[in-house]
C-alpha atoms as a PDB file:
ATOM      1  CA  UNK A   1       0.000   0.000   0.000  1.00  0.00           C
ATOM      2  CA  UNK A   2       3.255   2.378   0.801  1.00  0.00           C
ATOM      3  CA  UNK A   3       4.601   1.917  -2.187  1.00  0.00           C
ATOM      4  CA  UNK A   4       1.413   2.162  -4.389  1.00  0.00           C
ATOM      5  CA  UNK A   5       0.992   5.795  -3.183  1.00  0.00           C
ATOM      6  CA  UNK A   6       4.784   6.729  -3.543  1.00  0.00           C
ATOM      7  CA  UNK A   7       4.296   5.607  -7.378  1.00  0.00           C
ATOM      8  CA  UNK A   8       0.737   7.817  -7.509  1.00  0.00           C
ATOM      9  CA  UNK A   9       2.940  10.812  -5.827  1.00  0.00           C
ATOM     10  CA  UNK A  10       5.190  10.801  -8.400  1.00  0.00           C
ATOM     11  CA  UNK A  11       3.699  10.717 -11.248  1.00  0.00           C
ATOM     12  CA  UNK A  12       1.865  13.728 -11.571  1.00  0.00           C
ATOM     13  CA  UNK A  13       4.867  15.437 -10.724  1.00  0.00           C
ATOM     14  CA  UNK A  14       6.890  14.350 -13.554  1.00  0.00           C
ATOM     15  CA  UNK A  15       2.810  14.734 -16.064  1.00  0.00           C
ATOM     16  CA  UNK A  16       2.898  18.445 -14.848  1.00  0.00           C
ATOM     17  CA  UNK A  17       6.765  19.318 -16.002  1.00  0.00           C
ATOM     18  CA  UNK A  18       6.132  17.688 -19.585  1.00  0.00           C
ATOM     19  CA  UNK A  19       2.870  19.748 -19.730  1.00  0.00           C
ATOM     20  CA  UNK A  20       5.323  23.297 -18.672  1.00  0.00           C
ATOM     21  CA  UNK A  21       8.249  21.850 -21.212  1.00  0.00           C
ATOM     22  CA  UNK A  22       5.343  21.555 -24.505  1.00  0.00           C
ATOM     23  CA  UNK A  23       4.001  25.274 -23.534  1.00  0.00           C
ATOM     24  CA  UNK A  24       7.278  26.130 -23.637  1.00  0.00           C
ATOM     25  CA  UNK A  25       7.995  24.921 -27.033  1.00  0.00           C
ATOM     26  CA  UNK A  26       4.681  25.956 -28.474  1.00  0.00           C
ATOM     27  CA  UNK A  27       5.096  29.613 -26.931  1.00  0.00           C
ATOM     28  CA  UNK A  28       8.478  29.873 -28.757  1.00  0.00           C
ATOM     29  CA  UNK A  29       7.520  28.957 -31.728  1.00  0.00           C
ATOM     30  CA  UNK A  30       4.711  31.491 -31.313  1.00  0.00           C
ATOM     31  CA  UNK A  31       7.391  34.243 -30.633  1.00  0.00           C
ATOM     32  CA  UNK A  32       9.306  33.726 -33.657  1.00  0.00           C
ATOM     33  CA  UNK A  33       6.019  34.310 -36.110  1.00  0.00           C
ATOM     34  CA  UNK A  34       4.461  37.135 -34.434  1.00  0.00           C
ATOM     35  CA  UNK A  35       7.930  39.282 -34.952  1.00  0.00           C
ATOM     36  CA  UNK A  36       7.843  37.783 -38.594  1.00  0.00           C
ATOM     37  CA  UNK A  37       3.790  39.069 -38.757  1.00  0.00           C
ATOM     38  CA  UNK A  38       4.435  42.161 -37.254  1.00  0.00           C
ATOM     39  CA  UNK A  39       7.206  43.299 -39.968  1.00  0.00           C
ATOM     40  CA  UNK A  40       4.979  42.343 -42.653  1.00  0.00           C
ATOM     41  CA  UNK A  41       2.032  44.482 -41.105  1.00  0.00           C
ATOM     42  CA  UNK A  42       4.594  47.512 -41.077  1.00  0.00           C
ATOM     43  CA  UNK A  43       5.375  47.084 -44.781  1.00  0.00           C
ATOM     44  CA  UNK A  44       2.241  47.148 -45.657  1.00  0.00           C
ATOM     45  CA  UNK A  45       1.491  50.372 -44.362  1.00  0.00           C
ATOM     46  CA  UNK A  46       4.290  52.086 -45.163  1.00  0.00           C
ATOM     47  CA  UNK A  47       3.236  51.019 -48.670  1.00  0.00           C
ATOM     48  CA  UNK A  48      -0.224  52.168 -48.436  1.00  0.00           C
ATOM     49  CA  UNK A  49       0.808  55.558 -46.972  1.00  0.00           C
ATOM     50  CA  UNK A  50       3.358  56.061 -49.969  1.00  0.00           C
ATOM     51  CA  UNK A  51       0.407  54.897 -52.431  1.00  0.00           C
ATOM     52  CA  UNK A  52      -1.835  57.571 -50.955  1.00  0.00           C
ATOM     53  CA  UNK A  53       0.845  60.356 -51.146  1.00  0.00           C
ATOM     54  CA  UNK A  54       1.693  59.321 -54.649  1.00  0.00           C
ATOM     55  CA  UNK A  55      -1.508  59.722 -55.919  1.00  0.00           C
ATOM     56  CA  UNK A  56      -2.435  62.730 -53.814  1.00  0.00           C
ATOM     57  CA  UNK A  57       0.873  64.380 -55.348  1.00  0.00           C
ATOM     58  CA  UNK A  58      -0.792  62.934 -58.839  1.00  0.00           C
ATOM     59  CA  UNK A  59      -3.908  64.874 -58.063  1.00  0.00           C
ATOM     60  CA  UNK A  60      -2.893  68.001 -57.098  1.00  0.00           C
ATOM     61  CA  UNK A  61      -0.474  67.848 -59.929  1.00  0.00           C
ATOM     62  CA  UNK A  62      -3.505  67.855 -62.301  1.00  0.00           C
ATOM     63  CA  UNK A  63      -5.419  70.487 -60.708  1.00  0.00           C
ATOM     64  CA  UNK A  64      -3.038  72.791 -60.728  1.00  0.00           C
ATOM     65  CA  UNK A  65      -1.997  72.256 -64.482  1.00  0.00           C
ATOM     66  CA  UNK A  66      -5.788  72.072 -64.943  1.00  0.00           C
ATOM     67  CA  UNK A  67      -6.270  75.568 -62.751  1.00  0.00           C
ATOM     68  CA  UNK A  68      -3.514  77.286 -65.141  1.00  0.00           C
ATOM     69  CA  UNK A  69      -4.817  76.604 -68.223  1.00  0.00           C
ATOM     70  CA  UNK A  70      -8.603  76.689 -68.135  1.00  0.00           C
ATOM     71  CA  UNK A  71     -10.048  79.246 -70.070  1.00  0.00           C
ATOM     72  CA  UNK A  72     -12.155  79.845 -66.822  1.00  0.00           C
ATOM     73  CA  UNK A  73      -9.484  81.999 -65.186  1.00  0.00           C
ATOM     74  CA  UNK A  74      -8.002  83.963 -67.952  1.00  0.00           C
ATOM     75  CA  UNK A  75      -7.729  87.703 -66.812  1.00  0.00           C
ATOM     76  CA  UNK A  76     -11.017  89.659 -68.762  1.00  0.00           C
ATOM     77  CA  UNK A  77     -11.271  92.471 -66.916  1.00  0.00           C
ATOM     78  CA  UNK A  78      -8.625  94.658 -65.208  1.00  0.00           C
ATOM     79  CA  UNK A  79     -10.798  97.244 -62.491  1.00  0.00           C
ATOM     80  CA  UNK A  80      -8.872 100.047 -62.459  1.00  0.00           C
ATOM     81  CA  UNK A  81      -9.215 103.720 -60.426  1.00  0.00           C
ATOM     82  CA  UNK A  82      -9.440 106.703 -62.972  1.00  0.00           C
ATOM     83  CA  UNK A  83      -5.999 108.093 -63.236  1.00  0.00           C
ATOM     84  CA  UNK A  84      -5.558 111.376 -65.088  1.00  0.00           C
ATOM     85  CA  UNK A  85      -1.875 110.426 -65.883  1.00  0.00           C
ATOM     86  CA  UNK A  86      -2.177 106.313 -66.401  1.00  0.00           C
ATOM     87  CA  UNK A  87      -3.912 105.168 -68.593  1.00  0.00           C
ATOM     88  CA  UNK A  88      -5.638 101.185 -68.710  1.00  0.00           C
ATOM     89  CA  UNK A  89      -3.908 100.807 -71.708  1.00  0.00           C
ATOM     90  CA  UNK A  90      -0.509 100.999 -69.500  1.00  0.00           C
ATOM     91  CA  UNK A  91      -1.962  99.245 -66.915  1.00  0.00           C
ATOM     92  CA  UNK A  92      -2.844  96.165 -69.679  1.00  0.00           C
ATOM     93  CA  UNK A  93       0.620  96.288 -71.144  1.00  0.00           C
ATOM     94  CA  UNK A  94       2.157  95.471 -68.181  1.00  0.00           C
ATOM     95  CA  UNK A  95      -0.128  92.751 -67.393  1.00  0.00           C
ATOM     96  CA  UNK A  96       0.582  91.154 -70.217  1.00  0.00           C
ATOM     97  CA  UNK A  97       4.159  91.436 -70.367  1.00  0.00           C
ATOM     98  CA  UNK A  98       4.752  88.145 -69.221  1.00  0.00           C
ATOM     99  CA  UNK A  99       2.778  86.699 -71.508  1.00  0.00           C
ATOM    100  CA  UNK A 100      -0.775  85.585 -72.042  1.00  0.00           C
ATOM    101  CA  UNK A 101      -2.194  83.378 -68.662  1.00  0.00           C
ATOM    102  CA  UNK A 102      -4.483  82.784 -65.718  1.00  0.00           C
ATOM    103  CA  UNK A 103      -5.559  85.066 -63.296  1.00  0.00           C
ATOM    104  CA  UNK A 104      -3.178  82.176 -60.823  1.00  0.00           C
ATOM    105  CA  UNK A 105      -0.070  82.444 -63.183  1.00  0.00           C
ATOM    106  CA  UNK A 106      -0.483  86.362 -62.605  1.00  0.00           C
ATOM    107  CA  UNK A 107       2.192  88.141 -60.565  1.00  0.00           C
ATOM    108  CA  UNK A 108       0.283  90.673 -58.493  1.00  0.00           C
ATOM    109  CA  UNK A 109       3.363  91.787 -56.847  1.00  0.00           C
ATOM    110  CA  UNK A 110       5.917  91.844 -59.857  1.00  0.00           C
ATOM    111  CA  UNK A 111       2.755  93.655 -61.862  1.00  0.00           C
ATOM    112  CA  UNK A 112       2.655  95.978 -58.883  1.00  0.00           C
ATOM    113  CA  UNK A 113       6.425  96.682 -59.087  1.00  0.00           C
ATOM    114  CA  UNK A 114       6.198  97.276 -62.826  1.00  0.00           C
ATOM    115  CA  UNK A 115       3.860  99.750 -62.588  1.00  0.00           C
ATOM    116  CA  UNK A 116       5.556 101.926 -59.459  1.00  0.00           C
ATOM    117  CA  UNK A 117       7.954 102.327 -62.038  1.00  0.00           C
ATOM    118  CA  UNK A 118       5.755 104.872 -64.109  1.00  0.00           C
ATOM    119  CA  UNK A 119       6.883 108.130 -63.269  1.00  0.00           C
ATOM    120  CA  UNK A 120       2.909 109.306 -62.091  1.00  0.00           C
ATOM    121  CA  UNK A 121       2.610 106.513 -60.189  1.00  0.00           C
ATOM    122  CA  UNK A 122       3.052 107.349 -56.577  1.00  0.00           C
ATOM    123  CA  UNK A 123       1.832 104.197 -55.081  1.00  0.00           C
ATOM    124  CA  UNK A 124       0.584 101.118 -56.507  1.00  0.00           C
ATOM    125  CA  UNK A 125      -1.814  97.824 -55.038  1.00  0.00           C
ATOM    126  CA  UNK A 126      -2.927  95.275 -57.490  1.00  0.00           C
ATOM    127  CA  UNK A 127      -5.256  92.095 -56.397  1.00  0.00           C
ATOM    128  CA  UNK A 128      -6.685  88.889 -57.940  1.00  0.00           C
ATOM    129  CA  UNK A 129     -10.184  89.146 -57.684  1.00  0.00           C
ATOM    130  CA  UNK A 130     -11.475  85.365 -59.197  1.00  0.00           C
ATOM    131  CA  UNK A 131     -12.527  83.978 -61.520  1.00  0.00           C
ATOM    132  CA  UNK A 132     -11.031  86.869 -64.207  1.00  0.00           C
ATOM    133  CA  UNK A 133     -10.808  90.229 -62.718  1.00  0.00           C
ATOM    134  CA  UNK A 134      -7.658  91.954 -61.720  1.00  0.00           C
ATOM    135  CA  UNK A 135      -7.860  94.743 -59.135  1.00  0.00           C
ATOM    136  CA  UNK A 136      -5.547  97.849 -59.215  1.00  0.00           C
ATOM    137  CA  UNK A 137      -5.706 100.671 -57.540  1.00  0.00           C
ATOM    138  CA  UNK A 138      -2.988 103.398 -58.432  1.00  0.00           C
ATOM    139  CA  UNK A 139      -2.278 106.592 -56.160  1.00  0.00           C
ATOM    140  CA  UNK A 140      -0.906 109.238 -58.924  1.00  0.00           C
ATOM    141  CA  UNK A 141       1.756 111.989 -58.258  1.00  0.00           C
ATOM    142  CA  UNK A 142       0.368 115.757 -57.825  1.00  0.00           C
ATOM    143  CA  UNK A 143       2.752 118.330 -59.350  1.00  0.00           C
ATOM    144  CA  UNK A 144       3.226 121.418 -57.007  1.00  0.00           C
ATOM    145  CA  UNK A 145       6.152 123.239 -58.659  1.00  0.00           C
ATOM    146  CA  UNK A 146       8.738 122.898 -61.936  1.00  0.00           C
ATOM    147  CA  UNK A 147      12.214 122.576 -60.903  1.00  0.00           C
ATOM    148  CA  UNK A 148      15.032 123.729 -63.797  1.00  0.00           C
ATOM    149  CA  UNK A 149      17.194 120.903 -63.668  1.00  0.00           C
ATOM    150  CA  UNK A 150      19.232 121.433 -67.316  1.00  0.00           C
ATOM    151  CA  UNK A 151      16.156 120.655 -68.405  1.00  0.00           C
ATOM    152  CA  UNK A 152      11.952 121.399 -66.251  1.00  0.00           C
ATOM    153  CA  UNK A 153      10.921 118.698 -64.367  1.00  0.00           C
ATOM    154  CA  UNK A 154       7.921 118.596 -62.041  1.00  0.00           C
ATOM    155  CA  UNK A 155       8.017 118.192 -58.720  1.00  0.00           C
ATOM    156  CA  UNK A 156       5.987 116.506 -56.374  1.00  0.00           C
ATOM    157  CA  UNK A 157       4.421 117.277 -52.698  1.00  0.00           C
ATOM    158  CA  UNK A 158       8.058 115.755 -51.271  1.00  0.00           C
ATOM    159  CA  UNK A 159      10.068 117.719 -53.153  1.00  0.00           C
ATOM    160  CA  UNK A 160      11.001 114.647 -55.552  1.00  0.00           C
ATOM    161  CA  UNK A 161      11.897 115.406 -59.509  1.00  0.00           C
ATOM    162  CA  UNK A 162       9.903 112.575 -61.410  1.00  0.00           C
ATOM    163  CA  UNK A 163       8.933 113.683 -64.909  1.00  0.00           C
ATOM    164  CA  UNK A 164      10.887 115.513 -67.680  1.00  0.00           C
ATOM    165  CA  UNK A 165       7.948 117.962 -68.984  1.00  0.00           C
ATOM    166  CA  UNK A 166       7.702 117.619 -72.958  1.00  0.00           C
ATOM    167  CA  UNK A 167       6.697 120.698 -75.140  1.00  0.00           C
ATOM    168  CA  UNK A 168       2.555 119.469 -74.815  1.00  0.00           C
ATOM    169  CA  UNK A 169       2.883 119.341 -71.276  1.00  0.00           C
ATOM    170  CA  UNK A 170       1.156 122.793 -69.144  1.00  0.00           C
ATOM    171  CA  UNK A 171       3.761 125.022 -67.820  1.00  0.00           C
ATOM    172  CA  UNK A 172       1.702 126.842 -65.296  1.00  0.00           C
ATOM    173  CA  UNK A 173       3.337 126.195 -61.867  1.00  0.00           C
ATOM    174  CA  UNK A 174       5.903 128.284 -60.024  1.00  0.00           C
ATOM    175  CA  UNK A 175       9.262 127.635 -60.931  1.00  0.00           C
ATOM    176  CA  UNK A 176      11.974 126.461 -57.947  1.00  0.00           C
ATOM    177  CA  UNK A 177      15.493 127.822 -58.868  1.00  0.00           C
ATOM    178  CA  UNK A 178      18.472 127.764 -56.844  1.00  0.00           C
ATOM    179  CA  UNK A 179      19.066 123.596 -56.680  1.00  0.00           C
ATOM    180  CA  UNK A 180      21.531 122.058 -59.084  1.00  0.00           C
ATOM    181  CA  UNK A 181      21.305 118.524 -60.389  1.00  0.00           C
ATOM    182  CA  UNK A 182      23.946 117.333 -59.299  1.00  0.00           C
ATOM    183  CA  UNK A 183      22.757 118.166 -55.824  1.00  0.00           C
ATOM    184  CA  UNK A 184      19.180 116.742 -55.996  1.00  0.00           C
ATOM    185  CA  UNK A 185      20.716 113.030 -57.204  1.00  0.00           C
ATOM    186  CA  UNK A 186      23.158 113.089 -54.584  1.00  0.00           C
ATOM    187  CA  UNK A 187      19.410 113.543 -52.005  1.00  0.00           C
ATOM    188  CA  UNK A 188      22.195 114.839 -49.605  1.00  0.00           C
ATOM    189  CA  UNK A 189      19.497 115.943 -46.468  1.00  0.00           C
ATOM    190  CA  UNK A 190      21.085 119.178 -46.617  1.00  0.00           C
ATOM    191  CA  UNK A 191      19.739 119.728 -49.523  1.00  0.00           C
ATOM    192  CA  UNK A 192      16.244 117.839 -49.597  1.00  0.00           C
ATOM    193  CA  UNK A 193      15.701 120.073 -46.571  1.00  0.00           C
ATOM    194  CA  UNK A 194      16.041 123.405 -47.696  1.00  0.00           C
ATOM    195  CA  UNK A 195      13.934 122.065 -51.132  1.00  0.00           C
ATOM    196  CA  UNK A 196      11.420 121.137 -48.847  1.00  0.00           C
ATOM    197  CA  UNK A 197      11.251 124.115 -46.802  1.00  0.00           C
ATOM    198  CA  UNK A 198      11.347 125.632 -50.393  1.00  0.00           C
ATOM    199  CA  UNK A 199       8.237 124.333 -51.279  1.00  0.00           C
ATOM    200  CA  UNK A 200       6.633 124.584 -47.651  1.00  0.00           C
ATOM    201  CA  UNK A 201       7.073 128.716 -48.745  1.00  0.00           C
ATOM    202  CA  UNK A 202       5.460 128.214 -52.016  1.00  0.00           C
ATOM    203  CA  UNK A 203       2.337 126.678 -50.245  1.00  0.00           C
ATOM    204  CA  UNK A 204       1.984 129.282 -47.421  1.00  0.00           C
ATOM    205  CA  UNK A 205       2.091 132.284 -49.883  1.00  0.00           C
ATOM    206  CA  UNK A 206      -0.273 130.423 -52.964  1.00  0.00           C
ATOM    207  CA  UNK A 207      -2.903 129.859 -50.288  1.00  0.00           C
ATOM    208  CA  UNK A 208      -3.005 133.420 -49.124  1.00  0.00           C
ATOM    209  CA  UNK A 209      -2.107 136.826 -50.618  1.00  0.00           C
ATOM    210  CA  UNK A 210       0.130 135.318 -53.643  1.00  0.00           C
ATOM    211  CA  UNK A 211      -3.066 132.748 -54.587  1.00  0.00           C
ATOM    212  CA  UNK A 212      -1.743 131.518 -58.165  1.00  0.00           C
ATOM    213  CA  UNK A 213       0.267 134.352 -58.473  1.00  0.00           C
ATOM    214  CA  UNK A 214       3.594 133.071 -57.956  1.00  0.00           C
ATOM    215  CA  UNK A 215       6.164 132.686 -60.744  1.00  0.00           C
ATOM    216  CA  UNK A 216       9.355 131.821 -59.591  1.00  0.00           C
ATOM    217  CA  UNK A 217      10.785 130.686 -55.893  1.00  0.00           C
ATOM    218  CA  UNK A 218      14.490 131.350 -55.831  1.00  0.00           C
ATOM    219  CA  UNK A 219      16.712 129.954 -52.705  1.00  0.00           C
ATOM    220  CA  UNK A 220      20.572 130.904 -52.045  1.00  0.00           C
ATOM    221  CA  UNK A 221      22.396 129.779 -48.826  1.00  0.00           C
ATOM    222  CA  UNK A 222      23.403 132.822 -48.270  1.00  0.00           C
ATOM    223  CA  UNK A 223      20.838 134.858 -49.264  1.00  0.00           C
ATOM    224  CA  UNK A 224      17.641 132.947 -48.386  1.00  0.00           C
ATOM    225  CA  UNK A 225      14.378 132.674 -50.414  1.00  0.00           C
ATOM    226  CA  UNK A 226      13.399 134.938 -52.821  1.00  0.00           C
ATOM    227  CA  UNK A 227       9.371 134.913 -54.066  1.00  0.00           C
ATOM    228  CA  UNK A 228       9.051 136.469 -57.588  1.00  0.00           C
ATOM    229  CA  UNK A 229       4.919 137.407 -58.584  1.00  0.00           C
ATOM    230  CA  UNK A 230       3.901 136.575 -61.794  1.00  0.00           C
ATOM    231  CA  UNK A 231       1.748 139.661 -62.808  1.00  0.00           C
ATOM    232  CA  UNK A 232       4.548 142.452 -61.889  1.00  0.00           C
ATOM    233  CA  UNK A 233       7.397 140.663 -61.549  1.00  0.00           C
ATOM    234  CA  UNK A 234       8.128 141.793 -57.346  1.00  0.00           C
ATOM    235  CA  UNK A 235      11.106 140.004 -55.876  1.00  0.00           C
ATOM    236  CA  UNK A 236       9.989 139.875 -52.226  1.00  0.00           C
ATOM    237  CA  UNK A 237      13.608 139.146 -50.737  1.00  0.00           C
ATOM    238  CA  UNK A 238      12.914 137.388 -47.065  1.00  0.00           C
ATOM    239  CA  UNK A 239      16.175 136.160 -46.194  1.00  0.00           C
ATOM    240  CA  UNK A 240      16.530 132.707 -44.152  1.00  0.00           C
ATOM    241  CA  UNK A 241      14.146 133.449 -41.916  1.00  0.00           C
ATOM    242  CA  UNK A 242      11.312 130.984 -40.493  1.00  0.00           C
ATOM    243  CA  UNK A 243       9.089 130.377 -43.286  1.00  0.00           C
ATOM    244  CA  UNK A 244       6.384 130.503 -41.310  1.00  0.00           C
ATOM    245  CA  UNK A 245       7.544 134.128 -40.650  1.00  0.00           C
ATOM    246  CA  UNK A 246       8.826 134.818 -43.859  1.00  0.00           C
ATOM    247  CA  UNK A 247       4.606 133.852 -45.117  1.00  0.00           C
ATOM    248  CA  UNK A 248       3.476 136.003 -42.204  1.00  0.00           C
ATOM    249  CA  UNK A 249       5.638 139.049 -43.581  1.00  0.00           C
ATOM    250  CA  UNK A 250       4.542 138.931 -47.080  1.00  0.00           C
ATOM    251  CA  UNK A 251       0.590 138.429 -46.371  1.00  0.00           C
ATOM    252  CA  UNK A 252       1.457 141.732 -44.297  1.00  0.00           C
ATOM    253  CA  UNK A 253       3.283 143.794 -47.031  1.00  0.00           C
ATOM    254  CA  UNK A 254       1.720 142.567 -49.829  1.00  0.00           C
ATOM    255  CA  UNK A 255      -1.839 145.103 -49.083  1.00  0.00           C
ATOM    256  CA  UNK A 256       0.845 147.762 -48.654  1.00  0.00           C
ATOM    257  CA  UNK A 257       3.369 147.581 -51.786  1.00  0.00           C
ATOM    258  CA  UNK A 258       0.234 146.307 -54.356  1.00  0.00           C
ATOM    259  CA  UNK A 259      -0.004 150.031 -55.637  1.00  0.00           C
ATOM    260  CA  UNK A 260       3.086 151.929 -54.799  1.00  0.00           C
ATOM    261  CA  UNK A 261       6.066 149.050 -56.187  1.00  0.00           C
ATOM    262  CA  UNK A 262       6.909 149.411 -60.337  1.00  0.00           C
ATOM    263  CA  UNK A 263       6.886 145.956 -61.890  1.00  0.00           C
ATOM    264  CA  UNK A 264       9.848 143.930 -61.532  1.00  0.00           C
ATOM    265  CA  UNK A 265      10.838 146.180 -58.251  1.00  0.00           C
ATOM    266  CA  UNK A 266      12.809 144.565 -55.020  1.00  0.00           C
ATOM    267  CA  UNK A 267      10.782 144.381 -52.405  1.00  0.00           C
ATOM    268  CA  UNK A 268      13.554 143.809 -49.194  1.00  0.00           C
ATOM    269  CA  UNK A 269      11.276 142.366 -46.339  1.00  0.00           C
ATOM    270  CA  UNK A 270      14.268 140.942 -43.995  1.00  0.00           C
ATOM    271  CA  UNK A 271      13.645 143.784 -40.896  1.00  0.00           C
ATOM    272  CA  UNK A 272      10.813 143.622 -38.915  1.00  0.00           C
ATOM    273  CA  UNK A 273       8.194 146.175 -39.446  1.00  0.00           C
ATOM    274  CA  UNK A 274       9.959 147.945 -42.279  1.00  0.00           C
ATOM    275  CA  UNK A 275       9.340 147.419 -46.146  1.00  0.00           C
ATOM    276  CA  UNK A 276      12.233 149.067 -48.156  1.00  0.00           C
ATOM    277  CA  UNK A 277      11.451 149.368 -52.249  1.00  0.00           C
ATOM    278  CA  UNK A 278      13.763 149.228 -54.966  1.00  0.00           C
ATOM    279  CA  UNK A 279      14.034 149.394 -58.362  1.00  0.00           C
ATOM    280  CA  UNK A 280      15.024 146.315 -60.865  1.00  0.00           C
ATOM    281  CA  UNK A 281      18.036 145.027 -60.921  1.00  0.00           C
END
């Protein structure tokens, strides 16, 4: 009976370890495929995922050849501000200078550029508007004097030469002498200074006493500004005062001198209070 139940306690013993030693193998050989699956899982997405960009590269590809040639977005219509100096004609010439296209193959900024290159042009914004319209909106240049520079040119509001006048253009704004060439290209601040202030004068007196009756506005370094009328030909000599003086002065002396000064007379306004009259030089 002893040794019956030493033989049962033994056996399951040795049943259970063979059971542990077959999991063992079948669990291995489990390991070694599930790497093998896993791999092939990977591939496959990385090869769906390259599919997908391939023919979402494909697509856009052919939309965007498709959006610059359809007929659908060729430029029709350019919406332009009335200019009195720039004509829409301009305006299309430069559009088309790179050649016929689609509103999308239209440089809005490289059209812009081209056209703040026209001397009138003072600034310059140009937008797609779809399907065919191109927007621009120009900001012209307004001519406040003639400067003699070898040849006339006009000024503008910031004292800045930008158009050689031809013999059709009108030659009815004051002229501003005393500035050289040479000086203006050089824009030393010196210089575009005392233009400026120049000009500042030529504003003051056209808006009051002098109102369109300015010919000529000389300035010397030494001397100052001079302010020659157009009807009788006064020099009104103010030195290098203030020009906000020099404007008060002549709105006061011009009421004064208007009947007693012969045409083309010096009018010497450089003291305070006194108004001293002199013949042409």
């Amino acid at each position: 009976m002893i040794e019956y139940r030493a033989y049962h306690k033994t056996r399951p013993g040795k049943r259970a370890r063979s059971g542990r030693a077959v999991r063992k193998k079948e669990k291995a050989r489990t390991g070694e495929r599930r790497p093998l699956q896993t791999r092939l899982r990977l591939i496959g997405w990385i090869a769906a995922a390259l599919l997908s960009v391939a023919f979402t590269g494909v697509a856009f590809a052919s939309a965007y050849s498709w959006l610059t040639r359809s007929p659908l977005f060729t430029v029709r219509t350019v919406d332009m501000n009335r200019c009195a100096n720039v004509s829409l004609e301009e305006v299309w010439a430069v559009v088309r200078g790179g050649g016929p296209g689609t509103l999308w193959s239209v440089p809005a900024k490289e059209v812009a550029g081209r056209l703040s290159r026209h001397p009138w042009v003072r600034s310059v914004s140009v937008r797609k508007s779809f399907p065919d319209r191109l927007v621009v909106r120009v900001e012209e240049r307004k001519p406040v004097a003639m400067v003699n520079l070898d040849a006339l040119h006009y000024l503008d509001e910031e004292g800045r030469p930008f158009r050689r006048l031809t013999a059709y253009d009108p030659k009815n704004l004051a002229i501003v002498t005393g500035f050289s060439r040479q000086e203006l290209l050089r824009k030393d601040p010196v210089t575009v200074g005392d233009l400026r202030k120049t000009l500042e004068l030529l504003r003051g007196v056209e808006a009051g006493a002098l109102r369109q009756n300015v010919s000529e506005i000389h300035f010397d370094a030494q001397e100052g500004y001079t302010v020659v009328t157009r009807d009788a030909g006064l020099q009104l000599k103010v030195g290098t005062m203030d020009v906000k003086e020099a404007i008060r002065r002549i709105e006061a002396a011009m009421p004064r001198i208007s009947g007693m000064a012969r045409s083309s007379g010096i009018v010497d306004l450089k003291t305070e209070g006194r108004i001293f009259v002199r013949s042409g030089e």
